[in-house]
N, C-alpha and C. Protein backbone atom coordinates (compact mmCIF):
# COMPACT_ATOMS: atom_id res chain seq x y z
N UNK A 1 0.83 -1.18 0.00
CA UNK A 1 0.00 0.00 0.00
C UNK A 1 0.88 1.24 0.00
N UNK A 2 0.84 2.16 -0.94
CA UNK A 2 1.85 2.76 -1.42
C UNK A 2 0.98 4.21 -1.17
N UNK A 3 1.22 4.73 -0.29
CA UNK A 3 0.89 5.95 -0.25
C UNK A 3 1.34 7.26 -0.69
N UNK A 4 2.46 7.36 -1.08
CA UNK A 4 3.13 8.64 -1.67
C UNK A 4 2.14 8.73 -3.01
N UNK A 5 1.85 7.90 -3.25
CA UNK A 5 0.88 8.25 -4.82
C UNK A 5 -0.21 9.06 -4.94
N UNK A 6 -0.53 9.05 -3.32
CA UNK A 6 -1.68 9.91 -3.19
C UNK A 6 -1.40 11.22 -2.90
N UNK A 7 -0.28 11.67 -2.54
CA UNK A 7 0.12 12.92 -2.32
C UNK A 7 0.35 13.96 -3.52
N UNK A 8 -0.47 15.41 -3.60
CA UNK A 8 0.35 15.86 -4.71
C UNK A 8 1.57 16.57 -4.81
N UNK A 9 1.83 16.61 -6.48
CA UNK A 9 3.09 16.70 -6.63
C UNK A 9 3.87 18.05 -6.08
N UNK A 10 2.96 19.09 -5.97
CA UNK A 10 3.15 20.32 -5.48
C UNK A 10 3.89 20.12 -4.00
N UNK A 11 2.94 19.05 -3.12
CA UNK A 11 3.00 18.95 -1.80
C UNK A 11 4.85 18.28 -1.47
N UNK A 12 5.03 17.74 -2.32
CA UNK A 12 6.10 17.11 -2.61
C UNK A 12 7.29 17.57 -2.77
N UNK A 13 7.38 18.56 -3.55
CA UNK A 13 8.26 19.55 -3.61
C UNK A 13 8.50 20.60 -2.87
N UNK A 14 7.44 20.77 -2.01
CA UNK A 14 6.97 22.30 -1.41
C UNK A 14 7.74 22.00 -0.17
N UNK A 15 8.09 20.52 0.30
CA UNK A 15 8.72 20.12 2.30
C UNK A 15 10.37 19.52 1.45
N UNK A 16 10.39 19.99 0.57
CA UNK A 16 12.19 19.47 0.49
C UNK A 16 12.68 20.26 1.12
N UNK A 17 13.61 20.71 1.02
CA UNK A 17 14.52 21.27 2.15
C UNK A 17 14.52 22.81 1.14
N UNK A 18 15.40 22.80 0.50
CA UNK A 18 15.25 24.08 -0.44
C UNK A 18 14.53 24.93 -0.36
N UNK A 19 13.62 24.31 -0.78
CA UNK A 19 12.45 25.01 -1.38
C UNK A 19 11.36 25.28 0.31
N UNK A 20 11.08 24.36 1.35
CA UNK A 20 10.84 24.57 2.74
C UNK A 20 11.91 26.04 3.17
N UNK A 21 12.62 26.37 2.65
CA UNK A 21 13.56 27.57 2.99
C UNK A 21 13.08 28.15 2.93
N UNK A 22 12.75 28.50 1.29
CA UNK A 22 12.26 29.78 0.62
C UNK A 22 10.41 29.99 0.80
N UNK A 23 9.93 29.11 0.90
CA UNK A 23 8.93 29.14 1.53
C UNK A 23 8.02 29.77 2.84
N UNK A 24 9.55 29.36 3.71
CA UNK A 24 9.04 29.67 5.30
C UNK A 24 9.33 31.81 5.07
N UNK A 25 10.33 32.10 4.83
CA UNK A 25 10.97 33.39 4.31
C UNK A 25 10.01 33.79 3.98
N UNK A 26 9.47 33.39 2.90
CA UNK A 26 8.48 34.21 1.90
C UNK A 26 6.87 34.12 2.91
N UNK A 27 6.68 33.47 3.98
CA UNK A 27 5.75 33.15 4.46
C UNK A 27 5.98 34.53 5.59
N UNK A 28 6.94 34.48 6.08
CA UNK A 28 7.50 35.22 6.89
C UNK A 28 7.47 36.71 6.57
N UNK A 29 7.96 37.44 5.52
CA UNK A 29 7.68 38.42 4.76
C UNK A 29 6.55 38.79 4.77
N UNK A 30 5.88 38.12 3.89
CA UNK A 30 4.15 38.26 3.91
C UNK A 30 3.57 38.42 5.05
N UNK A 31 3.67 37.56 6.71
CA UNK A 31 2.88 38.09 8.05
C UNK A 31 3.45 39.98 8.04
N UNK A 32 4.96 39.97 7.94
CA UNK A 32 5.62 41.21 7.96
C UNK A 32 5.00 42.05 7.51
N UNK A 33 5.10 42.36 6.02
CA UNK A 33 4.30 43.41 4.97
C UNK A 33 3.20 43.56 5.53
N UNK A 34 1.83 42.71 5.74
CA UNK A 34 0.26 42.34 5.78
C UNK A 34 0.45 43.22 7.25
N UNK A 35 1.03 42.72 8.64
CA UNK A 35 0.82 43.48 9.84
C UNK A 35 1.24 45.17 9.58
N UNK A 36 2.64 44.92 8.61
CA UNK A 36 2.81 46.92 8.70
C UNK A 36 2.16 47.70 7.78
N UNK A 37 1.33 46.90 7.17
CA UNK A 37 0.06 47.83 6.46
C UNK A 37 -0.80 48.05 6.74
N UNK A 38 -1.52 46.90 7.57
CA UNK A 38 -2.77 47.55 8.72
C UNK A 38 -2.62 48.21 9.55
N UNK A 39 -0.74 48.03 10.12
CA UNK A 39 -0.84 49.46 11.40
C UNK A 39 -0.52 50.65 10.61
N UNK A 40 -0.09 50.93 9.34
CA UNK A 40 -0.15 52.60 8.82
C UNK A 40 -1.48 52.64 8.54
N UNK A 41 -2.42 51.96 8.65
CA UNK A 41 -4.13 52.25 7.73
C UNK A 41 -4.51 53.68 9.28
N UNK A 42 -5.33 54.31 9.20
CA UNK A 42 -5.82 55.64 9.87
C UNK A 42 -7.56 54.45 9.80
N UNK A 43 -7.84 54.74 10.95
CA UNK A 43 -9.13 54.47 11.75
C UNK A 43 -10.18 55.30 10.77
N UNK A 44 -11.53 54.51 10.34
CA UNK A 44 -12.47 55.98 9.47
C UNK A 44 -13.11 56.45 10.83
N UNK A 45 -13.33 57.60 11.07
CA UNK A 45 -13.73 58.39 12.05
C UNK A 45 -15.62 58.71 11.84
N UNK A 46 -16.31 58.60 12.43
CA UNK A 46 -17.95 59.12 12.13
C UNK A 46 -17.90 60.35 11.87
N UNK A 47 -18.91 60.43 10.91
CA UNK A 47 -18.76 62.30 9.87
C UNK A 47 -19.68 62.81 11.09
N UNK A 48 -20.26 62.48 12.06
CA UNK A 48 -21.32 63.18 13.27
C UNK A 48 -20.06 63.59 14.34
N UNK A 49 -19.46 62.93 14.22
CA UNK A 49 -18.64 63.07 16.12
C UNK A 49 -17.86 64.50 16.44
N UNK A 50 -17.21 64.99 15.39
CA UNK A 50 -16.40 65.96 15.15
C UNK A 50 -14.98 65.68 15.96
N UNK A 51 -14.67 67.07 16.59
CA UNK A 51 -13.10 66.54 17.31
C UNK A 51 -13.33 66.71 18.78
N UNK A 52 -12.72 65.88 19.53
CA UNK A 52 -12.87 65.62 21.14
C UNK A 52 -13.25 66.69 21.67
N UNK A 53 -13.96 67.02 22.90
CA UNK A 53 -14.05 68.14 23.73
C UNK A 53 -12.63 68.06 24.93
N UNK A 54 -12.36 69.59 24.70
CA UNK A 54 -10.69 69.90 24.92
C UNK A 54 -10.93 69.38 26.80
N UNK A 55 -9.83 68.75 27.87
CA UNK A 55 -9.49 68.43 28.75
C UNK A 55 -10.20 70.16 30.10
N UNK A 56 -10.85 69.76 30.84
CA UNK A 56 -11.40 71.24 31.51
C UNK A 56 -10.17 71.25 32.31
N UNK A 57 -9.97 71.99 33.21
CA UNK A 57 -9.24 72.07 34.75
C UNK A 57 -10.50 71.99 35.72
């Protein structure tokens, strides 16, 4: 019962060692880029609220 036959060929190539390198990197990059673009995005603000009421004494 030969199971590698059922695996595809993509899957196969994708955990060699090499290529598991460039993979994890490029996986790695991508969380990178994706998190520092949602923290430069600006919050949309409600067009009703206007700007804070200033701190009293």
């Amino acid at each position: 019962m030969d199971n590698e036959g059922k695996r595809p060929g993509w899957w196969k190539w994708t955990i060699t060692p090499p290529q598991s390198y460039a993979i994890y990197l490029a996986a790695l990059v991508l969380v990178f880029v994706l998190s520092f673009y949602s923290g430069t995005l600006k919050p949309k603000g409600s067009p009703g609220m206007g700007s804070p009421p200033a701190a009293q004494r």
